[in-house]
Every structure is written in C-alpha cells, then in structure tokens.
N, C-alpha and C. Protein backbone atom coordinates (compact mmCIF):
# COMPACT_ATOMS: atom_id res chain seq x y z
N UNK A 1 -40.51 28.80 18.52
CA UNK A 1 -39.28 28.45 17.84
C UNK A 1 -39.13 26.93 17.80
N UNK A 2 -38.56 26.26 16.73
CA UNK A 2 -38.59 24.83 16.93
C UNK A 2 -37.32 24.52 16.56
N UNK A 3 -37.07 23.93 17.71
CA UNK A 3 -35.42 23.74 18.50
C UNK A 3 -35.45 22.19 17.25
N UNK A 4 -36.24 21.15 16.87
CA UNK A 4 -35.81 20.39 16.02
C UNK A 4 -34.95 20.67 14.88
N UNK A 5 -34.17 19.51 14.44
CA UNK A 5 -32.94 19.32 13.62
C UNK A 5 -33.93 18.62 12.07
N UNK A 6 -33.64 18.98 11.62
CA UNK A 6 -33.53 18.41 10.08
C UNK A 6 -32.56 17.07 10.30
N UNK A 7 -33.06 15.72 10.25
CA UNK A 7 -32.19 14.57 10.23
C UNK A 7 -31.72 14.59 8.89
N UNK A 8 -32.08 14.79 7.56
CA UNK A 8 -32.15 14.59 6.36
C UNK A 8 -31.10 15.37 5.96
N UNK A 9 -30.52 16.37 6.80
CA UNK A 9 -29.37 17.37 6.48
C UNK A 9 -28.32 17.17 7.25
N UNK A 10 -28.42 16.07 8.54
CA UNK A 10 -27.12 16.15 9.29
C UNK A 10 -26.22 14.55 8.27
N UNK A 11 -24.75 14.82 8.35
CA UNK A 11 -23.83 14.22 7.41
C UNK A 11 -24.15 14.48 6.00
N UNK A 12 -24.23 15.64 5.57
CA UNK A 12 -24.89 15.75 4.65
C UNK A 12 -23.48 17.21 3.72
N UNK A 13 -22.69 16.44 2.48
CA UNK A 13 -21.49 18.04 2.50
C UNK A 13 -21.43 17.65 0.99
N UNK A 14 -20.26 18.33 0.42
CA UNK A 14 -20.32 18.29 -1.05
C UNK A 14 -19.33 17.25 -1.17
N UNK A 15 -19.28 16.72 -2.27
CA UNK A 15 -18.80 15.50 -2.86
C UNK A 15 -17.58 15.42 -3.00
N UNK A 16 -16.38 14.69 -3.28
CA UNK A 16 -14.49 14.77 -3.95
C UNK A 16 -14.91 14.23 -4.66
N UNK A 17 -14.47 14.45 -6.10
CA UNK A 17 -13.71 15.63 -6.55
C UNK A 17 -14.64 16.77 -6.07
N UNK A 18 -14.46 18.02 -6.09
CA UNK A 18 -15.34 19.25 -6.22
C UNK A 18 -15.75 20.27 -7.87
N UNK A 19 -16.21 18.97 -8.53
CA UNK A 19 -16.70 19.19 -10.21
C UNK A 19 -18.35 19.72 -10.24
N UNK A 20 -18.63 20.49 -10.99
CA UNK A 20 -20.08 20.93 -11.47
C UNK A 20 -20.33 19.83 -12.24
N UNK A 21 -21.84 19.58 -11.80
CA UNK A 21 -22.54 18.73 -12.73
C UNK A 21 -23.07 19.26 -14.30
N UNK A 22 -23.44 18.88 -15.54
CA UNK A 22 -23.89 19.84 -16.27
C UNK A 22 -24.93 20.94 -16.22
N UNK A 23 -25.56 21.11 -14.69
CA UNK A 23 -26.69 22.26 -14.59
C UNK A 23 -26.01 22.62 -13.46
N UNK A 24 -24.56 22.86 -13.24
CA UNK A 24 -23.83 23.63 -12.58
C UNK A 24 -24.01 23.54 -11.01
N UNK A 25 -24.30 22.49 -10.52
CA UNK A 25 -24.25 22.09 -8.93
C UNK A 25 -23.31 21.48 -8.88
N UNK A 26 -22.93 21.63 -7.44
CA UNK A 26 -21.94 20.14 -6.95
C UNK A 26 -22.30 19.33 -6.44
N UNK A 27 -21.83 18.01 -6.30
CA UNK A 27 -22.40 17.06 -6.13
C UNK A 27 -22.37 16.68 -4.62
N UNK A 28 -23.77 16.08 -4.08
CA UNK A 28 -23.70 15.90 -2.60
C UNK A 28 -23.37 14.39 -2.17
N UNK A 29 -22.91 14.42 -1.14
CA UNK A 29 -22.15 13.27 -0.62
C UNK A 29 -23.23 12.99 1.01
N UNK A 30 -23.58 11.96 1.28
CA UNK A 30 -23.82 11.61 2.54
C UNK A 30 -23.59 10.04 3.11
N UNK A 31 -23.10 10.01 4.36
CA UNK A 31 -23.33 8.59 4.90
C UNK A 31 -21.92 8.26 4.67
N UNK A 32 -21.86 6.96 4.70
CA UNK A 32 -20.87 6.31 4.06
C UNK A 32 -19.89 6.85 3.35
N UNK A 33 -20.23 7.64 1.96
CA UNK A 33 -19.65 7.79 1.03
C UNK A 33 -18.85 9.50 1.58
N UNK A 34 -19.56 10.05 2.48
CA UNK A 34 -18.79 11.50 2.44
C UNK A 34 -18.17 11.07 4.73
N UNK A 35 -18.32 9.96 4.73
CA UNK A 35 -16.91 9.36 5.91
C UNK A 35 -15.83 8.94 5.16
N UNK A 36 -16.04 8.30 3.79
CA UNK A 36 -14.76 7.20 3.26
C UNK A 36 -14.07 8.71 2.51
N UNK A 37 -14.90 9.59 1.75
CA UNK A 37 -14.30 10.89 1.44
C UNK A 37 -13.19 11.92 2.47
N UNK A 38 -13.73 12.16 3.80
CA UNK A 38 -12.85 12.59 4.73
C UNK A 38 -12.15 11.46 5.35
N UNK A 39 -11.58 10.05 5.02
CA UNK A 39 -11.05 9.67 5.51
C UNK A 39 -9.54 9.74 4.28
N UNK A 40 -10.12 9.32 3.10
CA UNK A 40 -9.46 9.69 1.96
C UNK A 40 -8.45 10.95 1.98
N UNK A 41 -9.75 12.07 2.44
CA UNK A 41 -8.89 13.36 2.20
C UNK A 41 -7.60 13.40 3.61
N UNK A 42 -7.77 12.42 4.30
CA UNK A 42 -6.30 12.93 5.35
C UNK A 42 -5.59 11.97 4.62
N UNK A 43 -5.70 11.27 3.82
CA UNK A 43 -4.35 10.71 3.08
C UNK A 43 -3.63 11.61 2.03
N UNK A 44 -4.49 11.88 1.53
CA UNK A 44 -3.91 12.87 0.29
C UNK A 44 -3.65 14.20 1.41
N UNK A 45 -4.04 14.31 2.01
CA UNK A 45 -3.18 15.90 3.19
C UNK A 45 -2.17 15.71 3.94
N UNK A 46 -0.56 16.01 3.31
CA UNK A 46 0.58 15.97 4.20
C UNK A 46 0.14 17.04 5.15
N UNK A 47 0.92 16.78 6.70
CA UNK A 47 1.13 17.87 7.74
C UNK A 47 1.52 18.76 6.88
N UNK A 48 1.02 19.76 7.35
CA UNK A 48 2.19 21.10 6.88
C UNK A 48 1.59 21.76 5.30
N UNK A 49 0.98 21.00 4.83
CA UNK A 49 0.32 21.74 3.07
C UNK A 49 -0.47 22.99 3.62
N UNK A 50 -1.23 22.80 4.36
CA UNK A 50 -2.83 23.74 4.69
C UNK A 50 -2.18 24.84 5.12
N UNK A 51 -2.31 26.11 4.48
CA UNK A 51 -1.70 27.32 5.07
C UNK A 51 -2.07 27.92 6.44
N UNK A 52 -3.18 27.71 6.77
CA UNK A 52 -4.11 28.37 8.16
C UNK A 52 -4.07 27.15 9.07
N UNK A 53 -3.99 26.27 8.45
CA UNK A 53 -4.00 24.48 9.51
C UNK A 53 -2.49 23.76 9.40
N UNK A 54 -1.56 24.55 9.88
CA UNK A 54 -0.04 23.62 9.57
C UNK A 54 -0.18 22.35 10.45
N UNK A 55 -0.72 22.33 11.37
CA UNK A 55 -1.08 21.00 12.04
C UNK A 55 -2.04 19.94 11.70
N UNK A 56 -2.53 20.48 10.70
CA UNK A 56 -3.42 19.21 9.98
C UNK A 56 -3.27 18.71 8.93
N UNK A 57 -3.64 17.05 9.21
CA UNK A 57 -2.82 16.37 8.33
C UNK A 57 -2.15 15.12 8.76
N UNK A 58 -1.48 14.37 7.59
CA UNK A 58 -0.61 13.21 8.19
C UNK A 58 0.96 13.15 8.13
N UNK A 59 1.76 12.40 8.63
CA UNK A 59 3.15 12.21 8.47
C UNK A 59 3.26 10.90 7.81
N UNK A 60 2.06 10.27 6.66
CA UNK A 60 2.22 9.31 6.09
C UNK A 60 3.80 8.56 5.63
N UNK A 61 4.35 9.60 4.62
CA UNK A 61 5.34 9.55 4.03
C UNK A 61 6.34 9.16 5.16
N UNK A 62 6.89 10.01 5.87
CA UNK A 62 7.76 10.19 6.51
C UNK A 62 7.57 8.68 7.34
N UNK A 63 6.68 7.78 7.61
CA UNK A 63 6.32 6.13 7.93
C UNK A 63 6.42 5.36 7.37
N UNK A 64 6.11 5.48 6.16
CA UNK A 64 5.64 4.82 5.06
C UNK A 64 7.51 4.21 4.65
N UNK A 65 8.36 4.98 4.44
CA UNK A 65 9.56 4.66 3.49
C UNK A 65 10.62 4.59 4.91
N UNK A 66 10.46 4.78 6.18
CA UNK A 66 11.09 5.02 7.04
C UNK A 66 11.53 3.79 7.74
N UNK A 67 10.12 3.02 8.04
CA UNK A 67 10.15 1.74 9.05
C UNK A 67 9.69 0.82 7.84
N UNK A 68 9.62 -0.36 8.24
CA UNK A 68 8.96 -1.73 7.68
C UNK A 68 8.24 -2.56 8.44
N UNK A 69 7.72 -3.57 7.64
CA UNK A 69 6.93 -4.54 8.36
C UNK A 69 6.17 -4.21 9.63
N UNK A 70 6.06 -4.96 10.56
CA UNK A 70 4.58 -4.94 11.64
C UNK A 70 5.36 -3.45 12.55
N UNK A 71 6.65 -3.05 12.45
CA UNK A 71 6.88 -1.73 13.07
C UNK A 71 6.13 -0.97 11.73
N UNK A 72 6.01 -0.71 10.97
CA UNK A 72 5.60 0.33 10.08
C UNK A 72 4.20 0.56 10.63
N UNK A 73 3.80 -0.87 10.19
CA UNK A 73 2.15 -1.28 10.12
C UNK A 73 1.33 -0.65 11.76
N UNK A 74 2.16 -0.88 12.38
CA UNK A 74 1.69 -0.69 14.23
C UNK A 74 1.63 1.07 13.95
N UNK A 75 2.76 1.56 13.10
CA UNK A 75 3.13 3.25 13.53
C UNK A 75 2.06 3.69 12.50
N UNK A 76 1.63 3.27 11.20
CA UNK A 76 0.59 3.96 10.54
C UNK A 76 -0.51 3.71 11.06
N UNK A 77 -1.19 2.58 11.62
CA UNK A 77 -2.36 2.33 12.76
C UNK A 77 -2.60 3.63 13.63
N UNK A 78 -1.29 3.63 14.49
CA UNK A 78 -1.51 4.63 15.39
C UNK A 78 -1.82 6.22 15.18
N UNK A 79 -0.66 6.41 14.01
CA UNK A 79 -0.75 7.76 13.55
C UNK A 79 -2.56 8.52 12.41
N UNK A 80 -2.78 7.20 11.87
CA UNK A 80 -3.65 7.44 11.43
C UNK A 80 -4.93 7.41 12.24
N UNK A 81 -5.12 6.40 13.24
CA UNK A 81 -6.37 6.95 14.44
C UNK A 81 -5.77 7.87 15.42
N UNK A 82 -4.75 8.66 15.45
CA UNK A 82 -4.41 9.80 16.00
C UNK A 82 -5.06 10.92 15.19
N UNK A 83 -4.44 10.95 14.04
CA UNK A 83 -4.64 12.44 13.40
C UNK A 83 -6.09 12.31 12.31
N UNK A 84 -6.98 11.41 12.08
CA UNK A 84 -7.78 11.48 10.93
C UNK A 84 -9.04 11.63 11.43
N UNK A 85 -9.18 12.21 13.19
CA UNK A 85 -9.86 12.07 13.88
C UNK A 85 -10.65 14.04 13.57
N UNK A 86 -9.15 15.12 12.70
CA UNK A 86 -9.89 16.20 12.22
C UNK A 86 -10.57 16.35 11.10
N UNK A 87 -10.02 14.92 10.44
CA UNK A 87 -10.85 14.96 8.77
C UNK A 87 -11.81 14.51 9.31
N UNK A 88 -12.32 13.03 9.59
CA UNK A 88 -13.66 12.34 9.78
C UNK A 88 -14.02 12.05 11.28
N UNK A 89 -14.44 13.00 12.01
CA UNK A 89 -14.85 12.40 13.00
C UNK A 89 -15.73 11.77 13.56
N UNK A 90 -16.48 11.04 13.03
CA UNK A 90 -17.51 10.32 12.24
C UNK A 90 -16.56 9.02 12.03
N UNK A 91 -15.46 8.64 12.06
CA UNK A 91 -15.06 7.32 11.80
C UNK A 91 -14.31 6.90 12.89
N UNK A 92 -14.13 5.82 13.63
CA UNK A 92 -13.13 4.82 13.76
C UNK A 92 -12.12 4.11 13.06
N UNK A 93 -10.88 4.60 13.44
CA UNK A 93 -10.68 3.20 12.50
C UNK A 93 -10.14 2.53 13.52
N UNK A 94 -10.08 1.38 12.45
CA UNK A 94 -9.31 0.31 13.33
C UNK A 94 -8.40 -0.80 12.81
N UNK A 95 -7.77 -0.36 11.46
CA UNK A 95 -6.87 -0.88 10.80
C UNK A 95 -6.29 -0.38 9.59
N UNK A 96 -5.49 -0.18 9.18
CA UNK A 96 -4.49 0.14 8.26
C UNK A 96 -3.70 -0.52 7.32
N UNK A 97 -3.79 -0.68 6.33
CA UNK A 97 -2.70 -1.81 5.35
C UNK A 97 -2.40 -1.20 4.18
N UNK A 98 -1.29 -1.18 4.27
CA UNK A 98 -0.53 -0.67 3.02
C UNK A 98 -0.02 -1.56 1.77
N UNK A 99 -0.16 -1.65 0.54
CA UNK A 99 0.14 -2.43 -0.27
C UNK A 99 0.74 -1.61 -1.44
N UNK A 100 2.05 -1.78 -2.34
CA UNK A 100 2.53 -1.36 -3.39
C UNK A 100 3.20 -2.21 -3.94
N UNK A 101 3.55 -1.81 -5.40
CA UNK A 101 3.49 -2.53 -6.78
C UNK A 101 5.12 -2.30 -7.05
N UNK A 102 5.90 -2.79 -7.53
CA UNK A 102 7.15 -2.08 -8.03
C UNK A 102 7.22 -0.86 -9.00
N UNK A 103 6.30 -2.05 -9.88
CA UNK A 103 5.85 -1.36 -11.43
C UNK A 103 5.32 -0.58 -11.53
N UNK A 104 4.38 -0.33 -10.26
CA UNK A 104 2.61 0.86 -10.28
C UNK A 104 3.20 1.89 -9.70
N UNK A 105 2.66 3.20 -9.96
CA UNK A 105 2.98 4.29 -9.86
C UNK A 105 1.83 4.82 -8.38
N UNK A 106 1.30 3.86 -8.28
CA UNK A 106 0.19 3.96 -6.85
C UNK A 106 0.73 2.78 -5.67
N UNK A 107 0.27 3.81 -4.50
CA UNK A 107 0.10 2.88 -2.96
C UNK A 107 -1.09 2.65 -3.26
N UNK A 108 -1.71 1.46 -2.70
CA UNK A 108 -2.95 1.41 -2.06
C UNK A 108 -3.13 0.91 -0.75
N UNK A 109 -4.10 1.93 -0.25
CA UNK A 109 -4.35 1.94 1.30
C UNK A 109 -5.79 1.21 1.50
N UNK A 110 -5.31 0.32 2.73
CA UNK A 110 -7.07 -0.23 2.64
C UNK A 110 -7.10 0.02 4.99
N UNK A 111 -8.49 0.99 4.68
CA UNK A 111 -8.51 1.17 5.93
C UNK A 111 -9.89 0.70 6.36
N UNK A 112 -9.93 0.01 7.51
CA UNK A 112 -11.06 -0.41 8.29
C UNK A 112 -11.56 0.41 8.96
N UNK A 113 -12.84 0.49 9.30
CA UNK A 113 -12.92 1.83 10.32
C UNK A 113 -14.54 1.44 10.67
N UNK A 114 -15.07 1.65 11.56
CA UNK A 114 -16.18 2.24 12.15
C UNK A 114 -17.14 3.14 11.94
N UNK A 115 -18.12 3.37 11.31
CA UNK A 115 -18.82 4.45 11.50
C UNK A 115 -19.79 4.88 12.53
N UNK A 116 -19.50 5.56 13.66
CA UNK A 116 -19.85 5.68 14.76
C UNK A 116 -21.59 6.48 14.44
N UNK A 117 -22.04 6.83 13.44
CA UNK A 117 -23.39 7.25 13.39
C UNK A 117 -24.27 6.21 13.09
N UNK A 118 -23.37 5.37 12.51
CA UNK A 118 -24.79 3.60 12.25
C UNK A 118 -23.97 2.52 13.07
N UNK A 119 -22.33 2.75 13.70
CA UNK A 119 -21.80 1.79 14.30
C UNK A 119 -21.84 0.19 13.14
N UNK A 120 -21.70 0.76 12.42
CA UNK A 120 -21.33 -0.22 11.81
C UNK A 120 -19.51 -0.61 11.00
N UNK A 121 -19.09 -1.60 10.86
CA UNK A 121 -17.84 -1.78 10.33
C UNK A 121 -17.78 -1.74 8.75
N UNK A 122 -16.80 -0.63 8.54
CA UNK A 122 -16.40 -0.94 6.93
C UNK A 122 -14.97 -0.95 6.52
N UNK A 123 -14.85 -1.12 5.39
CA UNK A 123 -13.95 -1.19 4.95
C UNK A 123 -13.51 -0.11 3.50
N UNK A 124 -12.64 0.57 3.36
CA UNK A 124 -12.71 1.78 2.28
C UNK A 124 -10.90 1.45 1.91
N UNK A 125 -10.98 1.41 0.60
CA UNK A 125 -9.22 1.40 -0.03
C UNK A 125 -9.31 2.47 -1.15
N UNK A 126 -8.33 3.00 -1.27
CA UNK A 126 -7.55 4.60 -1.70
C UNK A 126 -6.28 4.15 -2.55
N UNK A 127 -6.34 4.86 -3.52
CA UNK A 127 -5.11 4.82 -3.99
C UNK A 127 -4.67 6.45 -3.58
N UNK A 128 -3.24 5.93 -4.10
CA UNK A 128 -2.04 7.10 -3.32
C UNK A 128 -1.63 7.21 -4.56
N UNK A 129 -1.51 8.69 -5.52
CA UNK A 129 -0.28 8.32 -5.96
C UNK A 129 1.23 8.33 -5.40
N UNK A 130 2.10 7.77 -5.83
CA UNK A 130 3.69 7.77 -5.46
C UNK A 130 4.20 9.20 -5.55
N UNK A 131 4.23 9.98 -5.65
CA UNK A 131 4.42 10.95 -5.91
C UNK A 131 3.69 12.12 -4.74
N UNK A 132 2.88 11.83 -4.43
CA UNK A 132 1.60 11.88 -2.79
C UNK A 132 2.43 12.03 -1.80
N UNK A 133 3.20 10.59 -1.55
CA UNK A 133 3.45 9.99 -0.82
C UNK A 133 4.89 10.32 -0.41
N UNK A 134 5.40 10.98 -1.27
CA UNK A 134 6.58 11.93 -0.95
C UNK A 134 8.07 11.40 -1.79
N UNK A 135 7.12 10.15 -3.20
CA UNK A 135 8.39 9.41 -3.85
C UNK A 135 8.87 10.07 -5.09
C-alpha cells in the first residue's frame, strides 16, 4: 500500500464563481488564488445564512456601521482572525482595512494575511457590495 500523498492535489478545490467552462468543467483554483477565494467567501457569509452551519460566518455588518475609527478597525481585525479561521485555514491574517465611497455602491476590504503553506505575506482586496453588508 503506498501511504504517499499526491503533493499536486493537496490545496487543490474548485474555483468562485462556480461557472462551467465551455466543455462543461469547473474551474480549478490552487495556492494563492483558492486562500484569497476562502478568505473572500467569509466576507460575503453573514453568521446565520448557512442552514446546517448557523455558526459560520461573520458579524461584519453588525461592526462595520456600529463602531468607527481605530475601535471599528481593532474589532474587525479581531473578529475576522477569529472566525475566517473555518473558511481558510490556510491563512493568517494580520490586518484588515475597510474603505467606502459615498457615491459607490461597494465596500472595499483589503486584508493582509499569511499563507501558512509557503509562509509567505500577501495582500488580497474584495469588494462588498452595500447591500452584503447589511445597507
């Protein structure tokens, strides 16, 4: 029996969006691009949406319009390397910044984070729509 792993298959899942290509596959995601994907997807996941997972997820919103300035900024830090630890666990983060427009109908989130399988530092930004976000 050979107890070896396929390296070529570990971090290895399907892509966001979840669209068929024109010969009807979905598209694969690895590395980098499918950590910044599950880090993505706990933004767009309020607590409480997932019918079988009511505990997974974020309380973005409910931070986001609640507190301000370096209290906001300190409570989305925390909450987000608290809870994004079931989407990507595969990431660190280690910073959080929120930026919005009056005019724009989007947040944008820019999160720092770690990738603990190459240990290296990146950086990944998301838009939100307003409407996401609980506006």
């Amino acid at each position: 029996m050979n107890d070896t792993k396929n390296s070529e298959l570990l971090g290895v899942g399907p892509a966001y969006p979840h669209t068929r290509s024109g010969g009807g596959k979905f598209p694969i995601a690895k590395g980098t691009d499918l950590v910044e994907q599950g880090i993505e997807q706990f933004f767009l996941t309020a607590k409480g949406k997932r019918m079988m997972e009511k505990d997974l997820g974020n309380g973005f919103s409910r931070i986001l319009f609640s507190l301000e300035g370096e209290q906001r900024d300190k409570a989305l830090l925390e909450m987000t390397k608290r809870d994004s630890r079931k989407f990507e666990p595969r990431a660190v983060i280690t910073g959080v910044t929120v930026t919005q427009e009056d005019d724009s109908n989007e947040i944008f989130i820019s999160v720092a984070y770690i990738n603990i399988d190459t240990n290296v530092s990146d950086n990944a930004v998301f838009k939100l729509p307003k409407s996401s976000a609980g506006v």
